[in-house]
Protein backbone atom coordinates (compact mmCIF):
# COMPACT_ATOMS: atom_id res chain seq x y z
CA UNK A 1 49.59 20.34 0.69
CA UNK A 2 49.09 18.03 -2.65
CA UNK A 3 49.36 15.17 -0.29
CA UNK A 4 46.38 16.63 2.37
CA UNK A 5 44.50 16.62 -1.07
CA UNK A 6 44.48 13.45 -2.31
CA UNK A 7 44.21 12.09 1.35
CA UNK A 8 41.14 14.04 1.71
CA UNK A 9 39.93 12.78 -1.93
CA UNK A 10 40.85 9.04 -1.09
CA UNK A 11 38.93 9.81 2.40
CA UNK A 12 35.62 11.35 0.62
CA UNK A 13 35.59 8.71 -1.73
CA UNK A 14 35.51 5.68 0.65
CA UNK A 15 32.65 7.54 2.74
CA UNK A 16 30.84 8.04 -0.46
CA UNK A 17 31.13 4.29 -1.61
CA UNK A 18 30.10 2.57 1.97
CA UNK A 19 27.01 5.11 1.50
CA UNK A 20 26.45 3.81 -1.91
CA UNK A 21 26.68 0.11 -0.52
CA UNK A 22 24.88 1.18 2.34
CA UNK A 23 21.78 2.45 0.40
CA UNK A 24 21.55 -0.46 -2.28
CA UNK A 25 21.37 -3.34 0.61
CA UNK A 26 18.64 -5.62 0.33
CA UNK A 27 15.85 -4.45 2.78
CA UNK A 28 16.84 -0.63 2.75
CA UNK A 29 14.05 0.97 1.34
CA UNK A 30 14.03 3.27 -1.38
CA UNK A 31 11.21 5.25 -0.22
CA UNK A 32 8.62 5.30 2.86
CA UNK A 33 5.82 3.15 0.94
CA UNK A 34 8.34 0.63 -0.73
CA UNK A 35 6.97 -2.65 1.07
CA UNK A 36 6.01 -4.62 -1.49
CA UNK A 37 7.82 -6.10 -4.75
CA UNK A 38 4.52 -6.11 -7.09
CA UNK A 39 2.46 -3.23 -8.49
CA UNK A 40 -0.16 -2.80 -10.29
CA UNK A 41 -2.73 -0.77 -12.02
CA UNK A 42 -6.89 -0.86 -11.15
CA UNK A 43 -9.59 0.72 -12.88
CA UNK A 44 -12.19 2.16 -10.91
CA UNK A 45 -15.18 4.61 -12.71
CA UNK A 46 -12.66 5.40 -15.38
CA UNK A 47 -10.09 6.33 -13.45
CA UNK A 48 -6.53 4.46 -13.21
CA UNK A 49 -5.52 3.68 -9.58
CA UNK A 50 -2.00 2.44 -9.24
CA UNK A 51 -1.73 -0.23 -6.49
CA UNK A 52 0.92 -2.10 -4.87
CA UNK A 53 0.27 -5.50 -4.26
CA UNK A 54 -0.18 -7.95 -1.41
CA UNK A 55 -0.71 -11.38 -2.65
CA UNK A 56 1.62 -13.08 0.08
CA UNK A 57 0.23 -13.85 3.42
CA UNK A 58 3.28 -11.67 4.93
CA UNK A 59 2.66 -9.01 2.82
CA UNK A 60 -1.32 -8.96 3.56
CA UNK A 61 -0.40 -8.97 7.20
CA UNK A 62 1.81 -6.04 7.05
CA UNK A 63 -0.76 -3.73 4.61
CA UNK A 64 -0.17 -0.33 4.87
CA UNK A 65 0.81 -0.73 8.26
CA UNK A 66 4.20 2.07 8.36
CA UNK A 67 3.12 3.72 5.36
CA UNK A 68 2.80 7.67 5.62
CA UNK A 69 -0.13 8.08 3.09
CA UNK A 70 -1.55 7.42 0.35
CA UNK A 71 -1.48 9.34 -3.08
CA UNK A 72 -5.20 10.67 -4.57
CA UNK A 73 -4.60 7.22 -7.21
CA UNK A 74 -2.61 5.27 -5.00
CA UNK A 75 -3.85 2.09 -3.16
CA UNK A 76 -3.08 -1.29 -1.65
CA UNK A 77 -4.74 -4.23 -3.87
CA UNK A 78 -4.75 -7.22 -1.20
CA UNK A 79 -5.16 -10.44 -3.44
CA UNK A 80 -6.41 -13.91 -1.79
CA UNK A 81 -6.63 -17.36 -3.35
CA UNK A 82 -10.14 -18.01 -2.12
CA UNK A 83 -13.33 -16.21 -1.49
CA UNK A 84 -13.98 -15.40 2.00
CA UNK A 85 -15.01 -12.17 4.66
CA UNK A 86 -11.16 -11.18 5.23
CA UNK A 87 -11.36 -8.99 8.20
CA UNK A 88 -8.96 -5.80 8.13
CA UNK A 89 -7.98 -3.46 11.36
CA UNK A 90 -6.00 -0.34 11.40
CA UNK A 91 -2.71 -1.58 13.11
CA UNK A 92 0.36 0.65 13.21
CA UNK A 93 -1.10 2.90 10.78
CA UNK A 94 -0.75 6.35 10.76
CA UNK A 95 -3.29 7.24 8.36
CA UNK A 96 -7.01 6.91 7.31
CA UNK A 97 -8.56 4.81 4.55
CA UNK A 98 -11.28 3.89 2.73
CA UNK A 99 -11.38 -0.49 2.18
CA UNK A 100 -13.34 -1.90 -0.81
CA UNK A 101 -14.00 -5.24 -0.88
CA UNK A 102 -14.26 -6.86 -4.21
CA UNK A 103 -15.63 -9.99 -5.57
CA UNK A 104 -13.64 -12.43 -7.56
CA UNK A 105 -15.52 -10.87 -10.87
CA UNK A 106 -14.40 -7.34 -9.91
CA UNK A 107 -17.70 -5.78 -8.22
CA UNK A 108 -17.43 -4.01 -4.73
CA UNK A 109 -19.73 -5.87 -2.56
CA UNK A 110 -18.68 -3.89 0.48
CA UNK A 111 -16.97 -0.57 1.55
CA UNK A 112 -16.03 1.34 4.75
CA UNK A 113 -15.32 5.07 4.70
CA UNK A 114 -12.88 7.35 6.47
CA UNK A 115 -11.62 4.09 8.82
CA UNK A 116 -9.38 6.07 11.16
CA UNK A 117 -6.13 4.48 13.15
CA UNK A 118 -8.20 5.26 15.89
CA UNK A 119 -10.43 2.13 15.50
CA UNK A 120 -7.81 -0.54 16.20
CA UNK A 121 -8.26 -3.01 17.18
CA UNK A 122 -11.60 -3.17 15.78
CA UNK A 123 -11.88 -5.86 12.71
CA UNK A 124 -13.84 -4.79 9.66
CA UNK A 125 -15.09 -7.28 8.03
CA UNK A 126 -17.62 -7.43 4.83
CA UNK A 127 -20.96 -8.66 4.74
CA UNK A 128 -20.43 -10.53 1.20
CA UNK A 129 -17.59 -12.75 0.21
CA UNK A 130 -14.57 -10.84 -1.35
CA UNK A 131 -11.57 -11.90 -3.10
CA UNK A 132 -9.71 -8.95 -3.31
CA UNK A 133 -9.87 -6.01 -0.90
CA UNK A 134 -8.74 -2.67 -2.21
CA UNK A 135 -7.54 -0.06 0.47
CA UNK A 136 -7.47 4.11 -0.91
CA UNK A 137 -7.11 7.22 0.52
CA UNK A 138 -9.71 8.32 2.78
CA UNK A 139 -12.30 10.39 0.89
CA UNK A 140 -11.71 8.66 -2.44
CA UNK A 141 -14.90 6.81 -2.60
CA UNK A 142 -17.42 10.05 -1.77
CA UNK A 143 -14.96 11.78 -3.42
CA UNK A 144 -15.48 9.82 -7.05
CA UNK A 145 -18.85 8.20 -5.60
CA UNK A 146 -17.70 4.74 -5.73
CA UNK A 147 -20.82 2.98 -4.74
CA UNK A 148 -21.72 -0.62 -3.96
CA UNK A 149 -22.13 -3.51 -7.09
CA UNK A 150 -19.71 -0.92 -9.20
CA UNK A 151 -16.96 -2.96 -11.14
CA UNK A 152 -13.09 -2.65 -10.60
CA UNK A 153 -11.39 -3.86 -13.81
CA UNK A 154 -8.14 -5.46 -12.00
């Protein structure tokens, strides 16, 4: 009987440690929204939006693509080197947004509300140059009437 015991013991803990291995490989994520390595925090009409970042080109391809949702102060911050019209589209997401484009001294210069996975593959892209985009929950900008030419303190 003392011998089933420890055999069962020895037997638990070797399941227990490959799980442990398992979980802590490199690539397994931690949670559902853990795609990127940087995060951040925005300010946006006094409130504090935390945002994970996107500053490599893989990392601005994949987005929020996989993601489940979005928090009410969560976002996506997507950083570029240069000023430009990036153009965003709703591939394998599974959720709406809103995008805010941003100038390279912090003031929206262009918004879309509510964009729906439904659109894709329709490219949004802003009318002004932008050198950060910032994607939210849909509803957060009629929610906290975020309006054009308002400042993001990133």
């Amino acid at each position: 009987m003392l011998r089933q015991v420890k055999y069962a013991v020895v037997v638990a803990g070797v399941v227990l440690l490959a799980a442990l291995i398992y979980i802590d490989l490199p690539g397994f994520p931690a949670d559902q929204n853990d795609t990127a390595v940087a995060s951040s925090t925005v300010q946006l009409k006094g409130r504090t939006i935390r945002v994970t970042l996107a500053d490599t080109p893989e990392e601005r391809e994949k987005g929020l693509s996989g993601w489940n949702g979005l928090s009410e102060d969560e976002g996506m911050l997507f950083v570029f080197e240069d000023d430009g019209k990036p153009a965003f589209w709703m591939k394998d997401m599974k959720f709406a947004i809103d995008i805010l484009w941003i100038s390279r001294e912090g003031m929206v210069v262009d918004m879309r509300q509510d964009v729906s996975p439904e659109t894709y593959p329709t490219a949004f892209a802003p009318r002004s140059e932008a050198r950060y985009v910032l994607e939210l929950p849909a509803g957060y900008t009629e929610t906290h009437q975020i309006r054009l030419e308002d400042i993001v303190r990133l």
